[in-house]
N, C-alpha and C. Protein backbone atom coordinates (compact mmCIF):
# COMPACT_ATOMS: atom_id res chain seq x y z
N UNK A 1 89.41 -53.29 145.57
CA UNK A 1 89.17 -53.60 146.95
C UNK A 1 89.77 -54.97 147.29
N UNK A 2 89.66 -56.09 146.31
CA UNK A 2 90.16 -57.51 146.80
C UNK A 2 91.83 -57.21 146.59
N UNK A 3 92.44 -56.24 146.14
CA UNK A 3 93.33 -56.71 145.86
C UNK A 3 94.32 -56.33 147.09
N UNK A 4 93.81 -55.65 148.20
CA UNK A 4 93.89 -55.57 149.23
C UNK A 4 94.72 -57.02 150.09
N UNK A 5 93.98 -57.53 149.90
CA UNK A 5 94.01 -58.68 150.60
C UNK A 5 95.03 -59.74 149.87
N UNK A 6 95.62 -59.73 148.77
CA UNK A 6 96.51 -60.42 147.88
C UNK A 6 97.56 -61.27 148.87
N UNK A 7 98.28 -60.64 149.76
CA UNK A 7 99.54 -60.74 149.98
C UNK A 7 99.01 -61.28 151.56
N UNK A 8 98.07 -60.90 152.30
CA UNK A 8 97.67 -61.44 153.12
C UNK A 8 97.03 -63.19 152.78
N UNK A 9 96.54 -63.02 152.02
CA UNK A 9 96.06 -64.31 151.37
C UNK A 9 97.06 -65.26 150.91
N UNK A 10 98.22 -64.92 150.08
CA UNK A 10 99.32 -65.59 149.92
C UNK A 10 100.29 -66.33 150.96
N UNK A 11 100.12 -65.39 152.13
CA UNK A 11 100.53 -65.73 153.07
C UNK A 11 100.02 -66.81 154.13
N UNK A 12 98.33 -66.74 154.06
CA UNK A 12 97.57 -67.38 155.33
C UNK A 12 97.96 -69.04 154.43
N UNK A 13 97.96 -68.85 152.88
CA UNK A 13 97.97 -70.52 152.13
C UNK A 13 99.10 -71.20 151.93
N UNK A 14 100.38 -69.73 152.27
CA UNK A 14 101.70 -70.45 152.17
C UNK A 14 102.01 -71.23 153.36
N UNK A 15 101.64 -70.91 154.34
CA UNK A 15 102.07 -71.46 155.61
C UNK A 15 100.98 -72.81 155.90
N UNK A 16 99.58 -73.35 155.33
CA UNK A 16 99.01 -74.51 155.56
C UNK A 16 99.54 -75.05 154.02
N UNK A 17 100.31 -74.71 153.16
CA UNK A 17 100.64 -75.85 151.95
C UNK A 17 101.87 -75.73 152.10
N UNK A 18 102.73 -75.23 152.97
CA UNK A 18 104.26 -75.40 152.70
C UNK A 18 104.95 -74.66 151.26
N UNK A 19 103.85 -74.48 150.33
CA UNK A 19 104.64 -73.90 149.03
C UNK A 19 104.14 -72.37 148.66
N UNK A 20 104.91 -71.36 148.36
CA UNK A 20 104.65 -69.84 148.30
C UNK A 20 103.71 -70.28 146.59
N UNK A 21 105.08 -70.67 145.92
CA UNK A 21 104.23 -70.79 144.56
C UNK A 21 103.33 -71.15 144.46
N UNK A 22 102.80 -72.32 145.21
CA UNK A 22 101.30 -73.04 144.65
C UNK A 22 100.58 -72.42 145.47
N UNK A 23 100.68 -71.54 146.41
CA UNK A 23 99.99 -70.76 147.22
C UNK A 23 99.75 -69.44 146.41
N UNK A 24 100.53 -68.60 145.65
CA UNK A 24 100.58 -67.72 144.35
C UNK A 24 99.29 -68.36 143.21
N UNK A 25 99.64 -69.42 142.77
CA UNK A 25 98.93 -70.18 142.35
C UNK A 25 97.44 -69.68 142.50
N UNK A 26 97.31 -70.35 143.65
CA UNK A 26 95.68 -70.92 144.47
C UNK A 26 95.24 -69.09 144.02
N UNK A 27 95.88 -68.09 145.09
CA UNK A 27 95.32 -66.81 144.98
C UNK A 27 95.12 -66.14 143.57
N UNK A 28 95.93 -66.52 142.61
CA UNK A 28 95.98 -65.79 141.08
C UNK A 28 93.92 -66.41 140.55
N UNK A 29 93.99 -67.99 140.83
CA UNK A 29 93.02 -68.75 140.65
C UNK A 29 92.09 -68.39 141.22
N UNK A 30 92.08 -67.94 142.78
CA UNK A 30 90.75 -67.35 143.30
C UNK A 30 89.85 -66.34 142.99
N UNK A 31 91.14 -65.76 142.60
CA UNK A 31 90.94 -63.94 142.06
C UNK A 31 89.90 -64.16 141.14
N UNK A 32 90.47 -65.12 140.32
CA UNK A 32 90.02 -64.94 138.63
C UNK A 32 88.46 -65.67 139.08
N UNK A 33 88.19 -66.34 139.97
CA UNK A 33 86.99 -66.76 140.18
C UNK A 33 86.06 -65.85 140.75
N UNK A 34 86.39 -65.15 141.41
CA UNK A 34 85.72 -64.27 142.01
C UNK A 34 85.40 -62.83 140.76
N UNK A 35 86.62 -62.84 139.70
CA UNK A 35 86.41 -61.88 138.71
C UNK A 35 85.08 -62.25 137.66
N UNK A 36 84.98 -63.19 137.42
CA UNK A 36 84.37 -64.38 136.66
C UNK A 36 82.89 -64.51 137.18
N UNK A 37 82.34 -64.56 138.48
CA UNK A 37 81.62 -64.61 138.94
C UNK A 37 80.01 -63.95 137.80
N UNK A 38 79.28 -64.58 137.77
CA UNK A 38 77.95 -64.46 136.60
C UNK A 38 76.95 -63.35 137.97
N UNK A 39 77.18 -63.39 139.04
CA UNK A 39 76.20 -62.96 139.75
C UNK A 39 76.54 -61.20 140.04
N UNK A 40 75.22 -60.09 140.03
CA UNK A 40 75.19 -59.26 140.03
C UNK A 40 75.60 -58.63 141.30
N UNK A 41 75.10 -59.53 142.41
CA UNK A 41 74.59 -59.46 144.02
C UNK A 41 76.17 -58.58 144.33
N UNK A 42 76.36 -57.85 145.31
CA UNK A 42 77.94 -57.41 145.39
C UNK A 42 78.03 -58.52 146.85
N UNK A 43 79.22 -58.10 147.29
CA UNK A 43 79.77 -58.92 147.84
C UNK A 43 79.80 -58.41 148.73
N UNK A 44 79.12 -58.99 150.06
CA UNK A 44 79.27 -58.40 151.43
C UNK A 44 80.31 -58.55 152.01
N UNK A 45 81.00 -59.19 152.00
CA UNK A 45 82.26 -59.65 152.72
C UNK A 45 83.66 -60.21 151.64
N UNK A 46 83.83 -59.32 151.40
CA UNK A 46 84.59 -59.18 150.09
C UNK A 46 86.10 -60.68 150.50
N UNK A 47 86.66 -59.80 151.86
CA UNK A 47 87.56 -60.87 152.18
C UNK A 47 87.37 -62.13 152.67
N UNK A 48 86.40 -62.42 153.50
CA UNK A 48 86.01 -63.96 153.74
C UNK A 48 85.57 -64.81 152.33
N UNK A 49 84.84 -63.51 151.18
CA UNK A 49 84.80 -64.83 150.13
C UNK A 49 85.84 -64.85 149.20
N UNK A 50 86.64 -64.20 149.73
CA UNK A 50 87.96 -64.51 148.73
C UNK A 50 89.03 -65.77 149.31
N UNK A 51 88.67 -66.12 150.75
CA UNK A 51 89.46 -66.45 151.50
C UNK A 51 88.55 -67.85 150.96
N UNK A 52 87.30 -67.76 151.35
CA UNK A 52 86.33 -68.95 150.99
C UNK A 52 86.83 -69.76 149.65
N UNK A 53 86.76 -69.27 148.52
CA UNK A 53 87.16 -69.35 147.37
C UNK A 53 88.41 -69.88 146.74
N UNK A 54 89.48 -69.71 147.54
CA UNK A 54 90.76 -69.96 147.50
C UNK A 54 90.81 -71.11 148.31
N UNK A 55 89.94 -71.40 149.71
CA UNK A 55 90.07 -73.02 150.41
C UNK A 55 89.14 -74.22 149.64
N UNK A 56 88.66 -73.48 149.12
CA UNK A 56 87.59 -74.49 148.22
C UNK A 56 88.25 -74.77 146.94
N UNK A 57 89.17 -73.75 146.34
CA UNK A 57 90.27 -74.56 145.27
C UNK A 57 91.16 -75.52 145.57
N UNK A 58 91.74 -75.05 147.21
CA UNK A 58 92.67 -76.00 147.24
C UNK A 58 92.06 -77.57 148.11
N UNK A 59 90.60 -77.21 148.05
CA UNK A 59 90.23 -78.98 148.44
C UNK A 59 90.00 -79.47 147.18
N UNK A 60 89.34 -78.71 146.23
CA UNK A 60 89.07 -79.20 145.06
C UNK A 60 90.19 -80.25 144.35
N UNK A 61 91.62 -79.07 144.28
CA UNK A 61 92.84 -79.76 143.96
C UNK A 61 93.52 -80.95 144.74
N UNK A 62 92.92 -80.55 146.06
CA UNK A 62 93.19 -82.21 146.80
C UNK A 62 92.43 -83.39 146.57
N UNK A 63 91.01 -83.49 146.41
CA UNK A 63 90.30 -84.32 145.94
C UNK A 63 90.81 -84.64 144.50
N UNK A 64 91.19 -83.77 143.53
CA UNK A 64 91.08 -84.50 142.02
C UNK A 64 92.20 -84.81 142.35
N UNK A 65 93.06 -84.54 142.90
CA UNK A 65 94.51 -85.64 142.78
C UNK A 65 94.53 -87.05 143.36
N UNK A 66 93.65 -86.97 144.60
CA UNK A 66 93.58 -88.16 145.29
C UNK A 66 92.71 -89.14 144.83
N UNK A 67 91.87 -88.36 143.64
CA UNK A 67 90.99 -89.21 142.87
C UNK A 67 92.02 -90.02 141.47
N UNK A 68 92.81 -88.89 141.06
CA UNK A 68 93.73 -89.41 139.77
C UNK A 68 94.79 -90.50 140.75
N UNK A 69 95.19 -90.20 141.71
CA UNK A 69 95.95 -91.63 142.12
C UNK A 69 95.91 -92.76 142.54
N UNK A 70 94.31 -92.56 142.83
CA UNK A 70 93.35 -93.98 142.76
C UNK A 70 93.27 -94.74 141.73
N UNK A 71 93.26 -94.09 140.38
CA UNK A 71 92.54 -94.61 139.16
C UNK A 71 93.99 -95.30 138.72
N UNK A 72 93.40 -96.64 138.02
CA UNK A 72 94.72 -97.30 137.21
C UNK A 72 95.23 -96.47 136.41
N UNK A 73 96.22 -96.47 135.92
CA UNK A 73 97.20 -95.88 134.73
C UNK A 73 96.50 -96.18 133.25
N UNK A 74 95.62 -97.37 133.07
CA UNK A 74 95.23 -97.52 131.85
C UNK A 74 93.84 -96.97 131.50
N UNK A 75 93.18 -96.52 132.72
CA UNK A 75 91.90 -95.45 133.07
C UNK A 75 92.25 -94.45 132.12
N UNK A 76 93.65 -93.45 132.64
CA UNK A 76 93.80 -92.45 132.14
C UNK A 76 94.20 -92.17 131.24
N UNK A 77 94.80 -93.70 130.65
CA UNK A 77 95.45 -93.40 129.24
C UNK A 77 94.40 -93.49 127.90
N UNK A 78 93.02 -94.75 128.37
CA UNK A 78 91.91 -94.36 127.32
C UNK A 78 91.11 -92.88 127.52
N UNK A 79 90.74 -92.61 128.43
CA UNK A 79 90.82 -91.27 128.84
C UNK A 79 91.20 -90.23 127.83
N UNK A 80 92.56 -89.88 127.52
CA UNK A 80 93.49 -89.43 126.92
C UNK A 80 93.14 -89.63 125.22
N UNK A 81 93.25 -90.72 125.11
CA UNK A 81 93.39 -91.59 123.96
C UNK A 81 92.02 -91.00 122.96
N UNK A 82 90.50 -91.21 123.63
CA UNK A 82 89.54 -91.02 123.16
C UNK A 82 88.85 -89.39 123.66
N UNK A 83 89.63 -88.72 123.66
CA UNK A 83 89.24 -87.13 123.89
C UNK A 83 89.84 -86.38 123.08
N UNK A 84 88.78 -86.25 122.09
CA UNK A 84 89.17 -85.25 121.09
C UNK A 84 88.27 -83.98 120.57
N UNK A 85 88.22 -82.44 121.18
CA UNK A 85 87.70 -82.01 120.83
C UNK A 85 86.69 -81.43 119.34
N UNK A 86 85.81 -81.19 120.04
CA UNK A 86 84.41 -80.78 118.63
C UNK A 86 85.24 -79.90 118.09
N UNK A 87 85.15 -79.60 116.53
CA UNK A 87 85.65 -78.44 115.70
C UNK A 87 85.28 -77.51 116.36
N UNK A 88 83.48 -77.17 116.83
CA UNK A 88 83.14 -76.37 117.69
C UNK A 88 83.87 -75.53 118.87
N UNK A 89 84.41 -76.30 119.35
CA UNK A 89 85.30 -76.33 120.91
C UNK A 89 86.64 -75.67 120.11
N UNK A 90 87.40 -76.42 119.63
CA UNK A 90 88.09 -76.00 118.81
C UNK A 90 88.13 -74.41 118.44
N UNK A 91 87.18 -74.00 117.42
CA UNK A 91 87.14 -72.54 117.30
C UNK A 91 86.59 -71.65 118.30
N UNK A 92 85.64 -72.16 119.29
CA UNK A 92 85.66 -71.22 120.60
C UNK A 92 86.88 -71.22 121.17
N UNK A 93 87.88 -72.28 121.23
CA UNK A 93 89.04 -71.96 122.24
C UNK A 93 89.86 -70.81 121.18
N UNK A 94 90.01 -70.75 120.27
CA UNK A 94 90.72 -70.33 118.91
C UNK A 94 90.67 -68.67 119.36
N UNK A 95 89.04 -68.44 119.38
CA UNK A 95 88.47 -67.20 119.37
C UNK A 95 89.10 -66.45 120.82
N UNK A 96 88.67 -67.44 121.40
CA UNK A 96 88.95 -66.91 123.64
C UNK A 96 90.26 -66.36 123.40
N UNK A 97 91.39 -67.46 123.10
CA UNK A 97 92.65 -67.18 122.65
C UNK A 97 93.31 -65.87 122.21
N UNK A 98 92.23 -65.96 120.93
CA UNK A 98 92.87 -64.59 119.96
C UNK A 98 92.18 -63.50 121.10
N UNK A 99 91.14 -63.01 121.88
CA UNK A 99 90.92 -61.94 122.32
C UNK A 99 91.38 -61.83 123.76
N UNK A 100 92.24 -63.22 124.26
CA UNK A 100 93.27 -63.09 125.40
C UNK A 100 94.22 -62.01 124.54
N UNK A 101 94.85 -62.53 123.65
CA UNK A 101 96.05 -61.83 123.07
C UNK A 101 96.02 -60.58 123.03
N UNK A 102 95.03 -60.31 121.87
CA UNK A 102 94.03 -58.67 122.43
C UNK A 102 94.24 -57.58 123.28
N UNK A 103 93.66 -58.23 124.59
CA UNK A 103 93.50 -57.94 125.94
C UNK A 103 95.08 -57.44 126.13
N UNK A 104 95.82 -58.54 126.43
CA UNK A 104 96.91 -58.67 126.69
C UNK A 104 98.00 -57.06 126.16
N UNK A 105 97.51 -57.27 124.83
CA UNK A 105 98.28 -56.24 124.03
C UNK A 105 97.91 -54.79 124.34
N UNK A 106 96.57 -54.39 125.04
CA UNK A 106 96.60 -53.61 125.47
C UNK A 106 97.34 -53.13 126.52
N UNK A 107 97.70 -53.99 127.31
CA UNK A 107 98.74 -53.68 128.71
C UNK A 107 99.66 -52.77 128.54
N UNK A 108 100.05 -52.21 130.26
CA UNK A 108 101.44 -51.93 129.70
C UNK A 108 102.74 -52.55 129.68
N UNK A 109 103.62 -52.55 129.42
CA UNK A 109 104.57 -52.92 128.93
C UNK A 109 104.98 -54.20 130.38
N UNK A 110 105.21 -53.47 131.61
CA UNK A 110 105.83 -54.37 132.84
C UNK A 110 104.63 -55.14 133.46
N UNK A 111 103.31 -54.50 133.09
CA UNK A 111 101.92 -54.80 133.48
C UNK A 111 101.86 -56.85 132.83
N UNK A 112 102.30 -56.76 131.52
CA UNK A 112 102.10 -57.33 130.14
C UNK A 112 103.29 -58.37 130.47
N UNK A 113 104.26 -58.13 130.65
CA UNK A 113 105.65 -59.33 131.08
C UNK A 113 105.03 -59.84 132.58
N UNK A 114 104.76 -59.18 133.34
CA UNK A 114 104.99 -59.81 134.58
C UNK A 114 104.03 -61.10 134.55
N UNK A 115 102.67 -60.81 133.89
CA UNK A 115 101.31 -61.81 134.07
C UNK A 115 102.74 -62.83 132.91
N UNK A 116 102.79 -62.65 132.10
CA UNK A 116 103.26 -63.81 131.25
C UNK A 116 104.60 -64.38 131.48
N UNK A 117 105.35 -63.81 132.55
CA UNK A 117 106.70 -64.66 133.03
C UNK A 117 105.90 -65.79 134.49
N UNK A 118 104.89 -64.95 135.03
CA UNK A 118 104.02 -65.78 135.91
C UNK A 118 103.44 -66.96 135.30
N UNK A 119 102.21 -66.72 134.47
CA UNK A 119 101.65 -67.28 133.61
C UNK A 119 102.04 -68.27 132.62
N UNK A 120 102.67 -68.07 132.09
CA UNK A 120 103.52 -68.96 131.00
C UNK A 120 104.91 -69.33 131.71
N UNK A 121 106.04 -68.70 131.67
CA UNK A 121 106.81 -69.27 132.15
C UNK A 121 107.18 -69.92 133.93
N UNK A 122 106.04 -69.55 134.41
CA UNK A 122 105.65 -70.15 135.83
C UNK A 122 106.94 -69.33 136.82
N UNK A 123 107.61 -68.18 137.01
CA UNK A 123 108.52 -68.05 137.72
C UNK A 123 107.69 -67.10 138.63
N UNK A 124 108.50 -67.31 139.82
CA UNK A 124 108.01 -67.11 141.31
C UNK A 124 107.93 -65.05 140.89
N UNK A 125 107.09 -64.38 142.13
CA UNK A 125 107.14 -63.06 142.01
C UNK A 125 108.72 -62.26 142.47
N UNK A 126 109.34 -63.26 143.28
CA UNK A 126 110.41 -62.61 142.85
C UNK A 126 111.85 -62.42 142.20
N UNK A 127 111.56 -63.86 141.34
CA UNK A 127 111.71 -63.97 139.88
C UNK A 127 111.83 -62.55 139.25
N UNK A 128 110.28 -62.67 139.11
CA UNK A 128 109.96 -61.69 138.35
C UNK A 128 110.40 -60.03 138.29
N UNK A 129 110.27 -59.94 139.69
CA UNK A 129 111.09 -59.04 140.09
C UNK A 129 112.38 -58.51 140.06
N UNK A 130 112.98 -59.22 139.99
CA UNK A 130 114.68 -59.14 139.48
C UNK A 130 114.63 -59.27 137.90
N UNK A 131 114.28 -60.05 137.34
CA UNK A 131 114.41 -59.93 135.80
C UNK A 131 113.91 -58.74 135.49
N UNK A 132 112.63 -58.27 135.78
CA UNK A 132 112.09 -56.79 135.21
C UNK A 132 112.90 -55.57 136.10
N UNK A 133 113.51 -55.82 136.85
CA UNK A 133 114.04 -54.75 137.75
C UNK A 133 112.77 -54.00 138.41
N UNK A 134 111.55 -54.64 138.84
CA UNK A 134 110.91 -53.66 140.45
C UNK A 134 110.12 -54.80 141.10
N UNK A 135 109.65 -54.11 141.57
CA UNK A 135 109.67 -54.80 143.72
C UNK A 135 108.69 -55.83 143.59
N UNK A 136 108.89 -56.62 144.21
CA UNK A 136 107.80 -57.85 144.45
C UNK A 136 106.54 -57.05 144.12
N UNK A 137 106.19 -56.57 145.08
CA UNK A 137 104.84 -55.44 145.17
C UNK A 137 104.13 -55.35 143.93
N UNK A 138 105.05 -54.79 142.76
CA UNK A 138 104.70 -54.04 142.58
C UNK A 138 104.09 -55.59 141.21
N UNK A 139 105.25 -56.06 141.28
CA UNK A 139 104.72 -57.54 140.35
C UNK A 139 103.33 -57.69 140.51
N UNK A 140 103.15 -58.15 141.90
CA UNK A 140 101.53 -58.68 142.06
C UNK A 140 100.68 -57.53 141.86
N UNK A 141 100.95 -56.65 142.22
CA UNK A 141 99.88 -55.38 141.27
C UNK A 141 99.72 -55.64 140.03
N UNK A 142 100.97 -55.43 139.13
CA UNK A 142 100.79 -56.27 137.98
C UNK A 142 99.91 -57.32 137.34
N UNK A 143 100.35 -58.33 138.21
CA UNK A 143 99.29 -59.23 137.75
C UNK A 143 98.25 -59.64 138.04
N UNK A 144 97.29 -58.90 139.23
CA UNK A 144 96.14 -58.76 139.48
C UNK A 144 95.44 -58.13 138.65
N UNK A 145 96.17 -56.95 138.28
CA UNK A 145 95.57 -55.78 137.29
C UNK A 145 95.35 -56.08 135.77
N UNK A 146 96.72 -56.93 135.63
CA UNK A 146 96.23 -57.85 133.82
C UNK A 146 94.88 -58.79 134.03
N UNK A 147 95.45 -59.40 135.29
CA UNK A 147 94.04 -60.71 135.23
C UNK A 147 92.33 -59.88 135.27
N UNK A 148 92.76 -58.22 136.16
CA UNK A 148 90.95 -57.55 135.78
C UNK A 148 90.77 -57.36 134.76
N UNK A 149 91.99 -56.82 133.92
CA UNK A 149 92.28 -56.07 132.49
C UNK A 149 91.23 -57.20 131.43
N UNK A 150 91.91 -58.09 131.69
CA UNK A 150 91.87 -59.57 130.60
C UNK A 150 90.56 -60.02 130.88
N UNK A 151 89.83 -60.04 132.16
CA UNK A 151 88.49 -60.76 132.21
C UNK A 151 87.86 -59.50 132.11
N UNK A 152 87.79 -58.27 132.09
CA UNK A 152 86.78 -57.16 131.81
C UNK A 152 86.72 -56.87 130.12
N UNK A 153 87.64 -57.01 129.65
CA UNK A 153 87.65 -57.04 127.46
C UNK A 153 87.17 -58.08 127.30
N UNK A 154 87.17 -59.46 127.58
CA UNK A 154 87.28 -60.76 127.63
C UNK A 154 85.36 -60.99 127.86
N UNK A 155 85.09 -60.11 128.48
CA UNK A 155 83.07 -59.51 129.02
C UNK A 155 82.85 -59.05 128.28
N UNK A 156 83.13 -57.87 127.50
CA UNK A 156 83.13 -57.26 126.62
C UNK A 156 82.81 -57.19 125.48
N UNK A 157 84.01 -57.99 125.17
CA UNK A 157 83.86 -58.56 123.56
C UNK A 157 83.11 -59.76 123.40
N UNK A 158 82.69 -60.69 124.69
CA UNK A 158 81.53 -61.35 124.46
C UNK A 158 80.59 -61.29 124.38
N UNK A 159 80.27 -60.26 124.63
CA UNK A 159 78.84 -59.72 125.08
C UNK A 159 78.49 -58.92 123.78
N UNK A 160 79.27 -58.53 122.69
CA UNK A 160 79.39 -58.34 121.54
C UNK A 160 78.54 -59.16 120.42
């Protein structure tokens, strides 16, 4: 049902940020928040809180930047310096990791490139589109459908 609204949404954030990508961005990010969500309650208004969700990332991302360009340079470099994750942390990220991969490997084949030329190599959807040979469209289907794929195994196997 949200995924309805993908391309409408891409659109209402490309035109108040000037950028398609970081507007791609914001919506890939909303999605996954709204996928993520701990609460049972369904969602009455499926598109206003997707729309909600996606303006509240991109104040979020305006505040922490305007907060990081406040702070001296030597803030962020002890910062940096003295952050070193728990072994703990460590093997939970290890674990998340290995059952992203998992997930992942279940895909199919154009399902499985498109999230990871997005994802990893950061190229626009229609990038993506020309390198895999099919339609914008059909990309963001793609990678809506890995990102349910990946957080529904990802429930799964935690709940394990």
């Amino acid at each position: 049902m949200l995924e309805n609204y993908y391309r409408e949404l891409v659109c209402f954030l490309n035109a108040r940020l000037g950028n398609r990508q970081v507007a791609e961005d914001v919506v890939h990010d909303a999605y996954l928040r709204v996928l993520e969500r701990t609460s049972d309650a369904p969602i009455e208004q499926p598109r206003a809180f997707l729309y909600r969700t996606a303006l509240n990332l991109v104040i979020d991302d305006h505040r922490r930047n305007t907060l990081r360009q406040a702070e001296p340079l030597d803030v962020l470099d002890n910062e940096e310096r003295y952050f070193t994750p728990s072994p703990q942390n460590v093997l939970d990220q290890g674990q998340r990791l290995e059952m992203l991969q998992r997930a992942l490997a279940q895909l199919p084949h154009l399902c499985r490139e498109s999230f990871l030329l997005r994802k990893i190599e950061g190229l626009s959807h229609s990038q993506i589109a020309e390198q895999l040979g099919i339609s914008r469209a059909m990309v963001e289907k793609h990678i809506v459908n890995a990102m349910k794929h990946c957080r529904i195994r990802m429930r799964q196997w935690d709940a394990q």
